[in-house]
N, C-alpha and C. Protein backbone atom coordinates (compact mmCIF):
# COMPACT_ATOMS: atom_id res chain seq x y z
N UNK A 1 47.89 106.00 -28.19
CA UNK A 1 49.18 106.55 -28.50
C UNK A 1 49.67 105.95 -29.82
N UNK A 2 50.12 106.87 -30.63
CA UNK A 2 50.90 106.56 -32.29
C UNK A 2 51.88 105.75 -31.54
N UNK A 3 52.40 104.99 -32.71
CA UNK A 3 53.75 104.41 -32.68
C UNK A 3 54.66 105.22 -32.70
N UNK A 4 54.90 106.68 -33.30
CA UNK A 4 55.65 107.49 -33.38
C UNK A 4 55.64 108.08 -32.02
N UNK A 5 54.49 107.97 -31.53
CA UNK A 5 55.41 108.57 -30.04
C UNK A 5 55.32 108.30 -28.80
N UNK A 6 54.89 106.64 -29.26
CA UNK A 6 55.50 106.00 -28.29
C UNK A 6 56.97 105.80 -28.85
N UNK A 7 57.72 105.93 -29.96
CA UNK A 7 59.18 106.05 -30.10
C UNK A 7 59.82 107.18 -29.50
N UNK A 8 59.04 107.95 -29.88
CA UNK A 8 59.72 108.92 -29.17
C UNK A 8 59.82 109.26 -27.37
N UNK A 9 58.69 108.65 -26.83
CA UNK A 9 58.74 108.80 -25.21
C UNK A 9 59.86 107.79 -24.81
N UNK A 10 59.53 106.46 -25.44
CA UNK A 10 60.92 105.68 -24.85
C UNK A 10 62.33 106.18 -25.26
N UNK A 11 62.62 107.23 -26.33
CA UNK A 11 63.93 107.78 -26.69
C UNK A 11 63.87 108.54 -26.02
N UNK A 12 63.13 109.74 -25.22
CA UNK A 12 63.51 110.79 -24.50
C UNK A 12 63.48 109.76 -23.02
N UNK A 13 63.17 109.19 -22.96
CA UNK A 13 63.22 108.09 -21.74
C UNK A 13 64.61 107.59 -21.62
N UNK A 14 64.63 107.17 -22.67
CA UNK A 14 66.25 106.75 -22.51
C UNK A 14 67.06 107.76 -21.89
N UNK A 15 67.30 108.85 -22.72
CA UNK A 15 67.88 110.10 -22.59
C UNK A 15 68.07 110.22 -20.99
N UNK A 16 66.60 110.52 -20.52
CA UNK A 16 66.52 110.73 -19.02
C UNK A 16 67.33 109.67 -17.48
N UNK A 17 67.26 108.37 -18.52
CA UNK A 17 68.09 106.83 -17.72
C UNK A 17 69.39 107.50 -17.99
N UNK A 18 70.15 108.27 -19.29
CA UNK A 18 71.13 108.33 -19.13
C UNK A 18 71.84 109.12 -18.72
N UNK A 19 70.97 110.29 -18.79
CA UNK A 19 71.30 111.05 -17.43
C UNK A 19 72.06 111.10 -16.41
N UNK A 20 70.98 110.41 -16.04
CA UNK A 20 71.07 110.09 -14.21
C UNK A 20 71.98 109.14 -14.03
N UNK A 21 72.04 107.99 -14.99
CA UNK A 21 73.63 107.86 -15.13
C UNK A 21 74.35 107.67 -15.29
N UNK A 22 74.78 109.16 -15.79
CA UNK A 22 75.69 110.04 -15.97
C UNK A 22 76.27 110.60 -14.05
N UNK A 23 74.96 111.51 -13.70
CA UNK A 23 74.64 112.23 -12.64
C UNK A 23 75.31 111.61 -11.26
N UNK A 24 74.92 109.79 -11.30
CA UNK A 24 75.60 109.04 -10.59
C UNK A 24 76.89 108.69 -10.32
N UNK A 25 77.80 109.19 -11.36
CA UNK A 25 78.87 109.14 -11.34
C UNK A 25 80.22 110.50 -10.87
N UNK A 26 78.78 111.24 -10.43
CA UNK A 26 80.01 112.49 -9.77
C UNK A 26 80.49 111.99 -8.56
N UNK A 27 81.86 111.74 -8.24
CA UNK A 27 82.43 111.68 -7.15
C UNK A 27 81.75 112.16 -5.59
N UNK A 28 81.62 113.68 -5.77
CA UNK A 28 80.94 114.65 -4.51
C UNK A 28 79.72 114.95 -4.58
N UNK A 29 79.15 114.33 -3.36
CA UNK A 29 77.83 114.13 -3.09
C UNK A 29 76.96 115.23 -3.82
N UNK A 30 77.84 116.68 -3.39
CA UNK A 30 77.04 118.07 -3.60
C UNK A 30 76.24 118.03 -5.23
N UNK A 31 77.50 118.06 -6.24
CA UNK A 31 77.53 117.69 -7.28
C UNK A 31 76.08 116.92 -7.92
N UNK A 32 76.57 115.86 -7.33
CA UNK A 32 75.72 114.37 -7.85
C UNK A 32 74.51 114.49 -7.64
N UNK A 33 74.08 115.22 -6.44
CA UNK A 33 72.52 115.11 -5.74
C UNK A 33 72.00 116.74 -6.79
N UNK A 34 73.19 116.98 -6.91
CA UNK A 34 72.62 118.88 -7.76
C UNK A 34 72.09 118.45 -9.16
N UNK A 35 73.20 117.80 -9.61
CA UNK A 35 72.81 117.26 -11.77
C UNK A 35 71.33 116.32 -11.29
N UNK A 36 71.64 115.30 -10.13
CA UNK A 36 70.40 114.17 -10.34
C UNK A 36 69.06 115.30 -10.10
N UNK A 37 68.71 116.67 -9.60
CA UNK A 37 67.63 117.77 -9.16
C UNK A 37 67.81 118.23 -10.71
N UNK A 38 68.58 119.00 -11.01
CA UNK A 38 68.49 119.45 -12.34
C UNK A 38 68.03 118.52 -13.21
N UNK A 39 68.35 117.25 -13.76
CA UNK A 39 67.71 116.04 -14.79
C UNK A 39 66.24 116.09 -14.38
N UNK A 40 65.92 115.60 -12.99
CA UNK A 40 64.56 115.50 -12.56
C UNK A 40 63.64 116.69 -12.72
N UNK A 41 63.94 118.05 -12.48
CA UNK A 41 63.34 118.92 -12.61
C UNK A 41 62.84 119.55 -14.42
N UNK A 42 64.28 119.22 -14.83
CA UNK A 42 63.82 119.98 -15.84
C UNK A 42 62.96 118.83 -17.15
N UNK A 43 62.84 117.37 -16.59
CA UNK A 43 62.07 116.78 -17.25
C UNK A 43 60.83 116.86 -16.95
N UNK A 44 60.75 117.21 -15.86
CA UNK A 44 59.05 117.39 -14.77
C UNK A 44 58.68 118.56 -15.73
N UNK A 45 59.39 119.40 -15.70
CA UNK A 45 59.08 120.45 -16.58
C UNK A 45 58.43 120.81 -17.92
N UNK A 46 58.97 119.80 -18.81
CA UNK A 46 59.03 119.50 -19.93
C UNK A 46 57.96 118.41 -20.46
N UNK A 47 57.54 117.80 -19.54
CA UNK A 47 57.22 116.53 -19.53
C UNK A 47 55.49 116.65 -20.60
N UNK A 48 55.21 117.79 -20.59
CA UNK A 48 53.68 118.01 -21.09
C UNK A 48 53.81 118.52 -22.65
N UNK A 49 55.17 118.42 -23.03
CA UNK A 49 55.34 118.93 -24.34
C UNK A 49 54.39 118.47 -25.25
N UNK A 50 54.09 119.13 -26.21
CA UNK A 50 53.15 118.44 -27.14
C UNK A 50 53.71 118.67 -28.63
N UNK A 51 53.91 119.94 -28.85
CA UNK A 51 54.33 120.76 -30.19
C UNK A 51 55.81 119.14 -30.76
N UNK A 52 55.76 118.94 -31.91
CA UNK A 52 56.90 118.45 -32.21
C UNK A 52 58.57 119.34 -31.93
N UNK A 53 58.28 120.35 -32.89
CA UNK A 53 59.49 121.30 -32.58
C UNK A 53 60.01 121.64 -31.39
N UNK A 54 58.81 121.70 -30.11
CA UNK A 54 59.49 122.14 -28.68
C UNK A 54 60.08 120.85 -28.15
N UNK A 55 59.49 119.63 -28.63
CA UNK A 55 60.06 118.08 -28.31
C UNK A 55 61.00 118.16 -29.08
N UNK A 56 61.64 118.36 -30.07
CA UNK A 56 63.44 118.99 -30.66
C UNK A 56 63.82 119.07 -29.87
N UNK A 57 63.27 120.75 -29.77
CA UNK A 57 64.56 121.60 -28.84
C UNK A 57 64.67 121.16 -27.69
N UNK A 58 63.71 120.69 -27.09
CA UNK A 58 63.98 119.72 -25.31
C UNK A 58 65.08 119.22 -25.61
N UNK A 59 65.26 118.17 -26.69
CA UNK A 59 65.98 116.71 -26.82
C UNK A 59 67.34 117.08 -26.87
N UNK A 60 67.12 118.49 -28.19
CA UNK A 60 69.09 118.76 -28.62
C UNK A 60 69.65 119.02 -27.59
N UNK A 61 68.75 120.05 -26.49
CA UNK A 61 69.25 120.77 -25.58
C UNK A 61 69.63 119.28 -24.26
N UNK A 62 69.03 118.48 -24.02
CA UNK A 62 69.42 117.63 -22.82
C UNK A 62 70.53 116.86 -23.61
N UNK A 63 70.45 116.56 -25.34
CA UNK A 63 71.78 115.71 -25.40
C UNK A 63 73.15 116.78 -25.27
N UNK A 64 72.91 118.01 -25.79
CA UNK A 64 74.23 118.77 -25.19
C UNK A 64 74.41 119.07 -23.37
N UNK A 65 73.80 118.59 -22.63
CA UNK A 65 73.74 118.38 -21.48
C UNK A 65 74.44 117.46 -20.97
N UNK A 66 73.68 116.07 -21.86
CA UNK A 66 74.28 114.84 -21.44
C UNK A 66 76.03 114.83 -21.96
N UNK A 67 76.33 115.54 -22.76
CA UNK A 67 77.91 115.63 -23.02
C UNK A 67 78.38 116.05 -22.18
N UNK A 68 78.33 117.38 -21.93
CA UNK A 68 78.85 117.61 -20.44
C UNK A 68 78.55 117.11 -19.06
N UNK A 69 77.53 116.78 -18.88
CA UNK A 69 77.66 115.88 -17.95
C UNK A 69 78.77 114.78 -17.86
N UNK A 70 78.90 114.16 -19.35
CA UNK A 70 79.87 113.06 -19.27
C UNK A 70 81.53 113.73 -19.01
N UNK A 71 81.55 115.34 -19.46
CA UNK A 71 83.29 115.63 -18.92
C UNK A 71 83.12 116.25 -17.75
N UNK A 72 82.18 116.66 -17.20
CA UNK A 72 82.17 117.28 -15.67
C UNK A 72 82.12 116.19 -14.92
N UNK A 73 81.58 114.69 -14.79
CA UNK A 73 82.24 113.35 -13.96
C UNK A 73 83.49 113.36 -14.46
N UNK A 74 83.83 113.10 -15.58
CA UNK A 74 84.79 112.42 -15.33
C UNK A 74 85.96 113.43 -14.83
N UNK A 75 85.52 114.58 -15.05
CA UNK A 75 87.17 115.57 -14.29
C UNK A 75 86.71 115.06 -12.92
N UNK A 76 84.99 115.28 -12.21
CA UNK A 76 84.76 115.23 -11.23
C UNK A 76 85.83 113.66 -10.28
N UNK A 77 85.99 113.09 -11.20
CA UNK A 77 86.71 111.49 -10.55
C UNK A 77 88.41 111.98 -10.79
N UNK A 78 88.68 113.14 -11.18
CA UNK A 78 90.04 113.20 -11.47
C UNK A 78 90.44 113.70 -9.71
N UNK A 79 89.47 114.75 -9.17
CA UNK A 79 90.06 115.39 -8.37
C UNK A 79 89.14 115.20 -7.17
N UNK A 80 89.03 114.11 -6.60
CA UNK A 80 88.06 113.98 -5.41
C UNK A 80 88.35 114.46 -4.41
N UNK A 81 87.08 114.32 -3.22
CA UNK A 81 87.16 115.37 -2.06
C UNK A 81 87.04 113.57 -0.95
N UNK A 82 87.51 114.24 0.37
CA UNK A 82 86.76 113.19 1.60
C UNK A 82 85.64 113.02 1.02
N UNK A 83 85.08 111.93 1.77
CA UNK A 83 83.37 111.82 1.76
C UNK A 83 82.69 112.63 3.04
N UNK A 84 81.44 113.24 2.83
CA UNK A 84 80.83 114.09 3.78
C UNK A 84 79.62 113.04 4.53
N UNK A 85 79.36 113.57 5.88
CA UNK A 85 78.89 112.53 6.64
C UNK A 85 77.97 112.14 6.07
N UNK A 86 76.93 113.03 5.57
CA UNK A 86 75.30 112.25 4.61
C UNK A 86 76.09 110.91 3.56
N UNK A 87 76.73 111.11 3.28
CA UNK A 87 77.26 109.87 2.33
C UNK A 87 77.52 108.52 3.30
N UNK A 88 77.16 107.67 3.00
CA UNK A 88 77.65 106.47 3.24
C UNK A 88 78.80 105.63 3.10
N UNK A 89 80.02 104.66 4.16
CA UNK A 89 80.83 104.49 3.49
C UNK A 89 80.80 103.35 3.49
N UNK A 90 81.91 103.02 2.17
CA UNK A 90 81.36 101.73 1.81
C UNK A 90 82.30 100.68 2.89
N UNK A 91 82.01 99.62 2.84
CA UNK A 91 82.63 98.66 3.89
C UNK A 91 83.27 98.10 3.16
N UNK A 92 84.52 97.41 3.90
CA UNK A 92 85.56 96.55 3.09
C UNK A 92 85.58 95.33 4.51
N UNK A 93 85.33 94.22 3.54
CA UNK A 93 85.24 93.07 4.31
C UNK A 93 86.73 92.42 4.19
């Protein structure tokens, strides 16, 4: 592997850590478990890129992702729901 892309796998690597979170921070389970399937999937997807240019357009397209991701949590923390039974709650000692 070039040095160039091993720069580049650990930058789209990053990308993918930040994601998720991102993803981790939706309030409602539904949400959170949906963005963390979408990140995972559509990197599984992607993951065999070779062409430089389609490794672009992957990248622009997940960092305009990762923006919204960052205002869909945080409205997501503006307006929370109960917690649903699959969720865990947290304990207060």
């Amino acid at each position: 592997m070039r040095t160039s892309e091993y720069a580049a796998n650990s930058t789209v690597l990053g990308l993918y850590k930040k994601m998720l979170e991102k993803a981790y921070k939706f309030d409602n389970y539904n949400f959170r478990e949906h963005a963390k399937r979408r990140i995972h999937d559509s990197f599984k997807q992607n993951k065999n890129l070779t062409k430089e240019e389609e490794i672009t357009s992957f990248y622009n397209e997940a960092i305009n992702d990762l923006a919204m991701l960052e205002r869909q949590a945080a409205i997501s923390q503006m307006y929370t729901f109960d917690k649903l039974v699959v969720e865990p709650l947290k304990k207060h000692h």
